[in-house]
C-alpha atoms as a PDB file:
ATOM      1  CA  UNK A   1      -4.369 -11.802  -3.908  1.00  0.00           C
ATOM      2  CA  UNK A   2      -4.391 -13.590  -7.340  1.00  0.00           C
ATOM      3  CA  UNK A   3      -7.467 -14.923  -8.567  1.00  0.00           C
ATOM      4  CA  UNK A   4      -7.186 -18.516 -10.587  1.00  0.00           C
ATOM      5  CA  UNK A   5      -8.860 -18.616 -13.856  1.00  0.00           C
ATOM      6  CA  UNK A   6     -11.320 -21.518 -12.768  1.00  0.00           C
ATOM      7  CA  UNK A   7     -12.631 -19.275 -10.065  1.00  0.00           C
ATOM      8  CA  UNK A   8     -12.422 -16.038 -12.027  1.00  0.00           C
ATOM      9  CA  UNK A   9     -14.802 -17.763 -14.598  1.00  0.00           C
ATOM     10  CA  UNK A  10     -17.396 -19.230 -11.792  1.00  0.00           C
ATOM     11  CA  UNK A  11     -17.369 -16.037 -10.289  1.00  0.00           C
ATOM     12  CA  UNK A  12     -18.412 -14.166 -13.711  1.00  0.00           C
ATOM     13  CA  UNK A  13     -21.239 -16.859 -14.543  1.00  0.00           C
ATOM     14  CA  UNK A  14     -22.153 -16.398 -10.988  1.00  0.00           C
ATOM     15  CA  UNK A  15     -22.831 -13.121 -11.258  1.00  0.00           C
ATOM     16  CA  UNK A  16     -24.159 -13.065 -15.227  1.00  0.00           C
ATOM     17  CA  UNK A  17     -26.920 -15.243 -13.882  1.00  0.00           C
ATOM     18  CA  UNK A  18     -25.440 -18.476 -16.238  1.00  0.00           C
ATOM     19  CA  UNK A  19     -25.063 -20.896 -13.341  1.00  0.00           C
ATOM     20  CA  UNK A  20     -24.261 -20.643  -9.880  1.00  0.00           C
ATOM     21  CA  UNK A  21     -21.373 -20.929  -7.729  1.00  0.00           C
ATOM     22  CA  UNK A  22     -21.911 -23.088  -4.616  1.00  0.00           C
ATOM     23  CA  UNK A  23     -20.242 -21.547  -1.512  1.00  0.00           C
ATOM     24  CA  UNK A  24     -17.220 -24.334  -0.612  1.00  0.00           C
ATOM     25  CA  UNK A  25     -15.439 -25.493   2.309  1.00  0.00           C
ATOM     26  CA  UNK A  26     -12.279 -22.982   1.938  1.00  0.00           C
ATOM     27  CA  UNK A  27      -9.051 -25.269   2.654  1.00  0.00           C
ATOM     28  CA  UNK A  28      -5.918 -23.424   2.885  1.00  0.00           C
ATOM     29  CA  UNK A  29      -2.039 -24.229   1.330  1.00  0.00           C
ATOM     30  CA  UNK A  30       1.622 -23.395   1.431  1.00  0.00           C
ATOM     31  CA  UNK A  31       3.667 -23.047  -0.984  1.00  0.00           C
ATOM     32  CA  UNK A  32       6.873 -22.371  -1.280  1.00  0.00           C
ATOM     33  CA  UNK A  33       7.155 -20.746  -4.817  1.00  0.00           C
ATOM     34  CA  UNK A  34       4.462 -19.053  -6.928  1.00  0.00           C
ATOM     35  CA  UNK A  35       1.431 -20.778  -7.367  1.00  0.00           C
ATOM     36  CA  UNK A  36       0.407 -19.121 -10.536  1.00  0.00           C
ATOM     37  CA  UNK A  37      -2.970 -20.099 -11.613  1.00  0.00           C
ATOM     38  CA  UNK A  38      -3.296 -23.358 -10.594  1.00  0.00           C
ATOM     39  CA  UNK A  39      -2.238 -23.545  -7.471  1.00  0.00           C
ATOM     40  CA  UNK A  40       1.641 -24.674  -8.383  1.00  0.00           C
ATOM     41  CA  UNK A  41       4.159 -25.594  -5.606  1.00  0.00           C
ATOM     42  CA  UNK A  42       2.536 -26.676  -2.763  1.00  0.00           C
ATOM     43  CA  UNK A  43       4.720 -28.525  -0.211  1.00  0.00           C
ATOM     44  CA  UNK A  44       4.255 -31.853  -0.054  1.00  0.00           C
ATOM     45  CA  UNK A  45       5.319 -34.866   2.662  1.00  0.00           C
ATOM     46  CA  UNK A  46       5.675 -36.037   6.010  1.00  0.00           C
ATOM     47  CA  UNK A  47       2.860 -35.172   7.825  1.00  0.00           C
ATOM     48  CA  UNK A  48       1.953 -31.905   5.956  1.00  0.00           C
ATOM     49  CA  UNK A  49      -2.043 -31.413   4.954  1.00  0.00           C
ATOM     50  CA  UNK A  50      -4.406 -28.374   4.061  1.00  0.00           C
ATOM     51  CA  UNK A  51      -6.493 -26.991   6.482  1.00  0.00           C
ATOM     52  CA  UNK A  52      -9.864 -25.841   6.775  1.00  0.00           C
ATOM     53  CA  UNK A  53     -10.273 -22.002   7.577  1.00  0.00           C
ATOM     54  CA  UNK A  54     -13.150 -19.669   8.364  1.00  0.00           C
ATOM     55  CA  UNK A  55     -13.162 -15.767   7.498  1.00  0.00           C
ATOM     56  CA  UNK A  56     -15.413 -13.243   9.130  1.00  0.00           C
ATOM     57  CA  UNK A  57     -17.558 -11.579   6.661  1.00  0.00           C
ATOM     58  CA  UNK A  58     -16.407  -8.971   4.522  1.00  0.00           C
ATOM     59  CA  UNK A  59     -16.176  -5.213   5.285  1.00  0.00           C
ATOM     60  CA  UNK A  60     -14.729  -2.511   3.052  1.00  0.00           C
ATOM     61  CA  UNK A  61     -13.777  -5.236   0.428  1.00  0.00           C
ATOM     62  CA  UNK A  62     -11.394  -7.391   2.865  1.00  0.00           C
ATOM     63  CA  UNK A  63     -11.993 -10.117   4.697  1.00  0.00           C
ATOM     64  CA  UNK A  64      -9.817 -11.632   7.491  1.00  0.00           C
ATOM     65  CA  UNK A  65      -9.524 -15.508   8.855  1.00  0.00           C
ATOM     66  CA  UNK A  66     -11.484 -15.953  11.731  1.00  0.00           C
ATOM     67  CA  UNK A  67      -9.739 -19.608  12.402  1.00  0.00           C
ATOM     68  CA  UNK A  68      -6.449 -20.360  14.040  1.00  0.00           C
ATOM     69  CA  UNK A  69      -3.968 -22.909  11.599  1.00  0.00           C
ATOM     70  CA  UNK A  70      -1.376 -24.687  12.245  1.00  0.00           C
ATOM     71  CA  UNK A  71       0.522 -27.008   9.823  1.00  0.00           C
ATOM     72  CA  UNK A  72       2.761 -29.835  11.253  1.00  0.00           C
ATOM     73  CA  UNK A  73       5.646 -30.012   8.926  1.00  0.00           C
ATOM     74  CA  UNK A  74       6.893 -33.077  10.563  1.00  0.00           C
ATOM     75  CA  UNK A  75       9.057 -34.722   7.739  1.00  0.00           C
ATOM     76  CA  UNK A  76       8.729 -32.169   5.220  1.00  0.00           C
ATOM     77  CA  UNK A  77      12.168 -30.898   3.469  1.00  0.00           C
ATOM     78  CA  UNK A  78      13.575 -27.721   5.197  1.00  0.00           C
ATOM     79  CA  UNK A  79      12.634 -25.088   2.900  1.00  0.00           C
ATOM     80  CA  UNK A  80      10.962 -21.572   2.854  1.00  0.00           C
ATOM     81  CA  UNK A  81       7.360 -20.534   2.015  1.00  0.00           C
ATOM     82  CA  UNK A  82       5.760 -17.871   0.780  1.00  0.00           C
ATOM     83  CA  UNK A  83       2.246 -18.204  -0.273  1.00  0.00           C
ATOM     84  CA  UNK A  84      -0.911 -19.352   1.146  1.00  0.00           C
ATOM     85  CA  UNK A  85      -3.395 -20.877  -1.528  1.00  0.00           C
ATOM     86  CA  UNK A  86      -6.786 -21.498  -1.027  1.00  0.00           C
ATOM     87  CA  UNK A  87      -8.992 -24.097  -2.504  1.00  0.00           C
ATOM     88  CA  UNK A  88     -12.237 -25.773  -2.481  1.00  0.00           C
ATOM     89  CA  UNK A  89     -11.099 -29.422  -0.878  1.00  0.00           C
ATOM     90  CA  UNK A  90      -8.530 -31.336   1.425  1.00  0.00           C
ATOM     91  CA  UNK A  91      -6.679 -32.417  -1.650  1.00  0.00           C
ATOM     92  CA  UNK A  92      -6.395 -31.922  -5.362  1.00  0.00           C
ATOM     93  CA  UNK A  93      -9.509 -29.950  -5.763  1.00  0.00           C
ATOM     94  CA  UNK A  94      -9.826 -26.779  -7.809  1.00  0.00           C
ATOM     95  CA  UNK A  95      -7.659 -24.163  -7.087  1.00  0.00           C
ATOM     96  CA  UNK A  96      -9.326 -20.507  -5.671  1.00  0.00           C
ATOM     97  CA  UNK A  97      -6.626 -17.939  -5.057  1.00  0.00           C
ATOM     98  CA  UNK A  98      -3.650 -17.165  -3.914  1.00  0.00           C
ATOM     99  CA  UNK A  99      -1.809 -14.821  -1.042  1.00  0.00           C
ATOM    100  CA  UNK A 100       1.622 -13.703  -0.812  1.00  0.00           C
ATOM    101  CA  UNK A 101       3.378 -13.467   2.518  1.00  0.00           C
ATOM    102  CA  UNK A 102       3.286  -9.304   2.631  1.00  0.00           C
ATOM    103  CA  UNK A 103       2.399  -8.853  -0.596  1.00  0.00           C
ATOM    104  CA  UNK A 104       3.105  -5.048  -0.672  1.00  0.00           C
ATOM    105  CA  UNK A 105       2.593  -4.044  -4.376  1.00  0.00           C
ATOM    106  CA  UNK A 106       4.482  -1.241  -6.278  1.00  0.00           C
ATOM    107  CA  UNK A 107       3.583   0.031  -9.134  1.00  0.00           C
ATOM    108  CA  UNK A 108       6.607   0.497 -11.829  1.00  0.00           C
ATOM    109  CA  UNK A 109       7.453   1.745 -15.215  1.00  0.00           C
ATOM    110  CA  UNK A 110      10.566  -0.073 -17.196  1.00  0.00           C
ATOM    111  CA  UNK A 111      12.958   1.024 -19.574  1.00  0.00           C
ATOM    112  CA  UNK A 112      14.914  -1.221 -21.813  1.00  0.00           C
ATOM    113  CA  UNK A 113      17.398   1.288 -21.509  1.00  0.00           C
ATOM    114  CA  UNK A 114      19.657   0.056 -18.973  1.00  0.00           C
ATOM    115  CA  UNK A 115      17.272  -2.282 -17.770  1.00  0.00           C
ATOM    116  CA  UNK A 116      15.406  -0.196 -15.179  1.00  0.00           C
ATOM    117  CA  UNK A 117      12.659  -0.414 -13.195  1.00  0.00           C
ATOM    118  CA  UNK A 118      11.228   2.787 -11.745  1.00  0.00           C
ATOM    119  CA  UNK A 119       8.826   3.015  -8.075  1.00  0.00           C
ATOM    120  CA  UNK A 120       8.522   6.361  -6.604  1.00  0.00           C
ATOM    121  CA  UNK A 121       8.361   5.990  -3.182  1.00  0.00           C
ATOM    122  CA  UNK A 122       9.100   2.148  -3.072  1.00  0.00           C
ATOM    123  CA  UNK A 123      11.133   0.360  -0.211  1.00  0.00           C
ATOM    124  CA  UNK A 124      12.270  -2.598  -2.017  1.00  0.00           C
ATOM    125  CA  UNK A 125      16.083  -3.212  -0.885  1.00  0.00           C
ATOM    126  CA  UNK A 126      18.729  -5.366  -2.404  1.00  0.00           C
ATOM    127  CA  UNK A 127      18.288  -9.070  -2.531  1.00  0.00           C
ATOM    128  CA  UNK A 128      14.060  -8.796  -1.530  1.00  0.00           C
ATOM    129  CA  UNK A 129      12.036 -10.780  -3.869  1.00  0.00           C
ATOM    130  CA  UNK A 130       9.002  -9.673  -5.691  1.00  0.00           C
ATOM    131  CA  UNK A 131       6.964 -11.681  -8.467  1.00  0.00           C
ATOM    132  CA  UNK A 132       5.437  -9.267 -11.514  1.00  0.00           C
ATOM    133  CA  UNK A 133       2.231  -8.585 -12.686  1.00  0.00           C
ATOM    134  CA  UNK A 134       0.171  -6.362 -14.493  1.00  0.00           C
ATOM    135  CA  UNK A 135      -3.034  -3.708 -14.079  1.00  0.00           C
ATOM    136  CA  UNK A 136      -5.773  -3.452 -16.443  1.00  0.00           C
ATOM    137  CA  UNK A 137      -4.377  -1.443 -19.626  1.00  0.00           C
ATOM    138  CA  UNK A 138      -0.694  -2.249 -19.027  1.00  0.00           C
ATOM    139  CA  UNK A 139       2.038  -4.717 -20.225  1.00  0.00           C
ATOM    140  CA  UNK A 140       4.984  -5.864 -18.662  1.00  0.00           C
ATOM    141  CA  UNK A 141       8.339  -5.138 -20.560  1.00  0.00           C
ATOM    142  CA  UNK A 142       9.532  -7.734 -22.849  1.00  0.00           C
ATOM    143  CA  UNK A 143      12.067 -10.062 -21.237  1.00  0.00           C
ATOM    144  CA  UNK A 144      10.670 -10.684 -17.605  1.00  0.00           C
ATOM    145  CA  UNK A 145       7.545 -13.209 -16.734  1.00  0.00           C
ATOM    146  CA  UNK A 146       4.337 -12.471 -15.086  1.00  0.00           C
ATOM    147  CA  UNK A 147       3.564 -13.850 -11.885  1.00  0.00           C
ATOM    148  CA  UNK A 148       5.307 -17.735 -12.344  1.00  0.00           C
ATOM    149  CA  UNK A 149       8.709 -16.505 -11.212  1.00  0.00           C
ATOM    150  CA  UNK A 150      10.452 -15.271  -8.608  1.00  0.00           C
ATOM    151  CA  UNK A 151      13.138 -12.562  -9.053  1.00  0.00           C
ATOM    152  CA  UNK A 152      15.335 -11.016  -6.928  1.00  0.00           C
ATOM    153  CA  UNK A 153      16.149  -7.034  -6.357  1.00  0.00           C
ATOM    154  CA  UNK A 154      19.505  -5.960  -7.458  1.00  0.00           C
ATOM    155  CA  UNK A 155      20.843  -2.335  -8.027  1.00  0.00           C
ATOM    156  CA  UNK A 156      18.679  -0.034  -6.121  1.00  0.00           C
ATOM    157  CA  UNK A 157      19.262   3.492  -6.295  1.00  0.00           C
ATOM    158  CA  UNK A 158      16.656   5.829  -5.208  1.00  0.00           C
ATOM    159  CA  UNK A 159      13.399   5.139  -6.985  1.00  0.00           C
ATOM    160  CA  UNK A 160      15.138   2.527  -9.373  1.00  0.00           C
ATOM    161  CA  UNK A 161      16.048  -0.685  -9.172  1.00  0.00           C
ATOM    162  CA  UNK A 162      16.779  -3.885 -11.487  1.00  0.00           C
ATOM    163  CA  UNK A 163      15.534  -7.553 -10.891  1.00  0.00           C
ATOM    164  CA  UNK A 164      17.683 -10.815 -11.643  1.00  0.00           C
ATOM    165  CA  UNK A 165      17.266 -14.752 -11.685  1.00  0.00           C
ATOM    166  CA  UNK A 166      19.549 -15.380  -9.048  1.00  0.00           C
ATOM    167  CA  UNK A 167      20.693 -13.788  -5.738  1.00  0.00           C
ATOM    168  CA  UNK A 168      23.158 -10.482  -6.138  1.00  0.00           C
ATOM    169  CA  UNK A 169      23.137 -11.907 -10.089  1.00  0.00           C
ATOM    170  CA  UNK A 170      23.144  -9.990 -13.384  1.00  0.00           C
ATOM    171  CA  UNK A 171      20.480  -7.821 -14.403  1.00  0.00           C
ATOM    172  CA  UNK A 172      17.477  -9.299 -16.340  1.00  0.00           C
ATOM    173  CA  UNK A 173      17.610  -7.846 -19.679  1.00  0.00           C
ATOM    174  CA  UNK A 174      14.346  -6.263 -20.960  1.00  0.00           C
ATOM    175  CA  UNK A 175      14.249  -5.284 -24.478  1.00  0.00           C
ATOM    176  CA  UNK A 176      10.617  -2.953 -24.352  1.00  0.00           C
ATOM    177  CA  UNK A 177       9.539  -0.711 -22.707  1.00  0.00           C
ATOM    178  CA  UNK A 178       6.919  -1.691 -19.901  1.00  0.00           C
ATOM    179  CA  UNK A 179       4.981  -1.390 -17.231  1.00  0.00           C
ATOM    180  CA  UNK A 180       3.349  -2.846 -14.192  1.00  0.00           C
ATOM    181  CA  UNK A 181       3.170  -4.142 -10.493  1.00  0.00           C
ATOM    182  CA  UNK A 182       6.161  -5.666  -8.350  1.00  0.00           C
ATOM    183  CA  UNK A 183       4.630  -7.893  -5.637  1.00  0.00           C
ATOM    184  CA  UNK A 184       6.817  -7.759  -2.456  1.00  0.00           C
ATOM    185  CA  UNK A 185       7.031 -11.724  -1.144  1.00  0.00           C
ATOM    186  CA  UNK A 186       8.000 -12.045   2.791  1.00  0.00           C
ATOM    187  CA  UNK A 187       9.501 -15.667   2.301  1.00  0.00           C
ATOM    188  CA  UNK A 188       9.725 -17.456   5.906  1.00  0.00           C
ATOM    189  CA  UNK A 189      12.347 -20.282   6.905  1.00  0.00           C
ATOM    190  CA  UNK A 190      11.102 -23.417   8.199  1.00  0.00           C
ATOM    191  CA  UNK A 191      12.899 -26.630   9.472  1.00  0.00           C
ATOM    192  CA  UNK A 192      11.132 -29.858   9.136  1.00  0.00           C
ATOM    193  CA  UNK A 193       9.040 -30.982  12.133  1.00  0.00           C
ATOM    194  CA  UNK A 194       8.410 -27.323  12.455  1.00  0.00           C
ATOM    195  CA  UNK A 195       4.978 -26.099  13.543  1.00  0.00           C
ATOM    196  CA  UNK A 196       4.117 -23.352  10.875  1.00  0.00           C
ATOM    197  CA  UNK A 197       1.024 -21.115  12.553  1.00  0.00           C
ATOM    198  CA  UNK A 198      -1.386 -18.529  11.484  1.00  0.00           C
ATOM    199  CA  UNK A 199      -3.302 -16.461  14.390  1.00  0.00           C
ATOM    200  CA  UNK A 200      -6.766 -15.707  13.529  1.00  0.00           C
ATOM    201  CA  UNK A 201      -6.541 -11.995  11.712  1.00  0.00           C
ATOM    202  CA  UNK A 202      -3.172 -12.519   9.563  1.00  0.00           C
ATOM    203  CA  UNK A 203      -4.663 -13.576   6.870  1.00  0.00           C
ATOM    204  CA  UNK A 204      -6.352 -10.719   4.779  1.00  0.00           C
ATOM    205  CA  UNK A 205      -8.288 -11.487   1.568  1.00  0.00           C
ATOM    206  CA  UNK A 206      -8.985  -8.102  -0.570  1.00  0.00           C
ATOM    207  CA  UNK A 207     -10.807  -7.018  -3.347  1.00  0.00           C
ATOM    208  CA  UNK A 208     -10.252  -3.535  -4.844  1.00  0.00           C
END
């Protein structure tokens, strides 16, 4: 789950006593590349709209959707998605959060040294994609981007591994040392006129 900045800030004054936050109507997205902070790459067309969703309350710092969606992509460009976003109306709006599909996190050290990436115990695999961010005290190494792009897993071996632009493509090059979190991202195929669904239970919001 990634936070936007215009909730991240209502959320702080919320809490600092400066001015409330009124509780929304939660509307929910897809996207099918990162939405970053504001809620980038939605898909768009045909008969495609955000729906409203309800969550049961929150237990142990997670909550789950308590609603059944369904989004008719009817007319919308075959594609993939991999994010849900969440915002406070039907359209436009301000953006809340967002959830990758999976979203299995691993945390890494880099190298500039050959250009390696190093999870103990991950299970990334050759050609899974992952998006990159950062815990409180660390810094990515220079040469990738946090969380607006999309890379792909090339050279695993063992507890290493190496991310690239493209597909089975050439190693990014990093040239600092680093640090961080690789975000797993479960991208699913749809055609258009699809029905894309989400039982009540999938989707998991989390606060740690």
């Amino acid at each position: 789950m990634h936070l936007s900045t215009f909730l991240e800030v209502e959320i702080l004054d919320h809490i600092l006593g400066t001015t409330a936050y009124t509780m929304p109507t939660v509307w929910v997205s897809l996207h099918d590349d990162s939405p970053g902070e504001t809620g980038a790459n939605e898909l768009t067309g045909g008969s495609y709209a955000r729906q409203t969703i309800a969550f049961n309350a929150a237990a142990a710092g997670t909550a789950d959707n308590s609603s059944v969606e369904a989004w008719d992509l009817t007319g919308v460009t075959d594609g993939e998605v991999g994010w849900f976003g969440l915002w406070d109306a039907v359209s436009t709006g301000n953006h809340l959060l967002s959830i990758p599909f999976d979203g299995t996190s691993y945390t890494f050290t880099a190298t500039d040294s050959g250009d390696v990436f190093t999870s103990y115990g991950h299970a990334l695999a050759n050609d899974d994609r992952v998006v990159l961010g950062t815990f409180p005290g660390s810094a990515l190494p220079a040469g990738p981007t946090e969380d607006t792009v999309v890379y792909w897993i090339v050279g695993v071996s063992g507890s290493t591994f190496q991310i690239s632009t493209t597909m089975g493509g050439g190693a990014v090059a990093l040239t600092s040392d680093g640090e961080g979190i690789a975000f797993f991202i479960d991208f699913k195929s749809f055609s258009g006129g699809d029905t894309f669904n989400l039982a009540a239970g999938d989707l998991n919001v989390f606060s740690d």
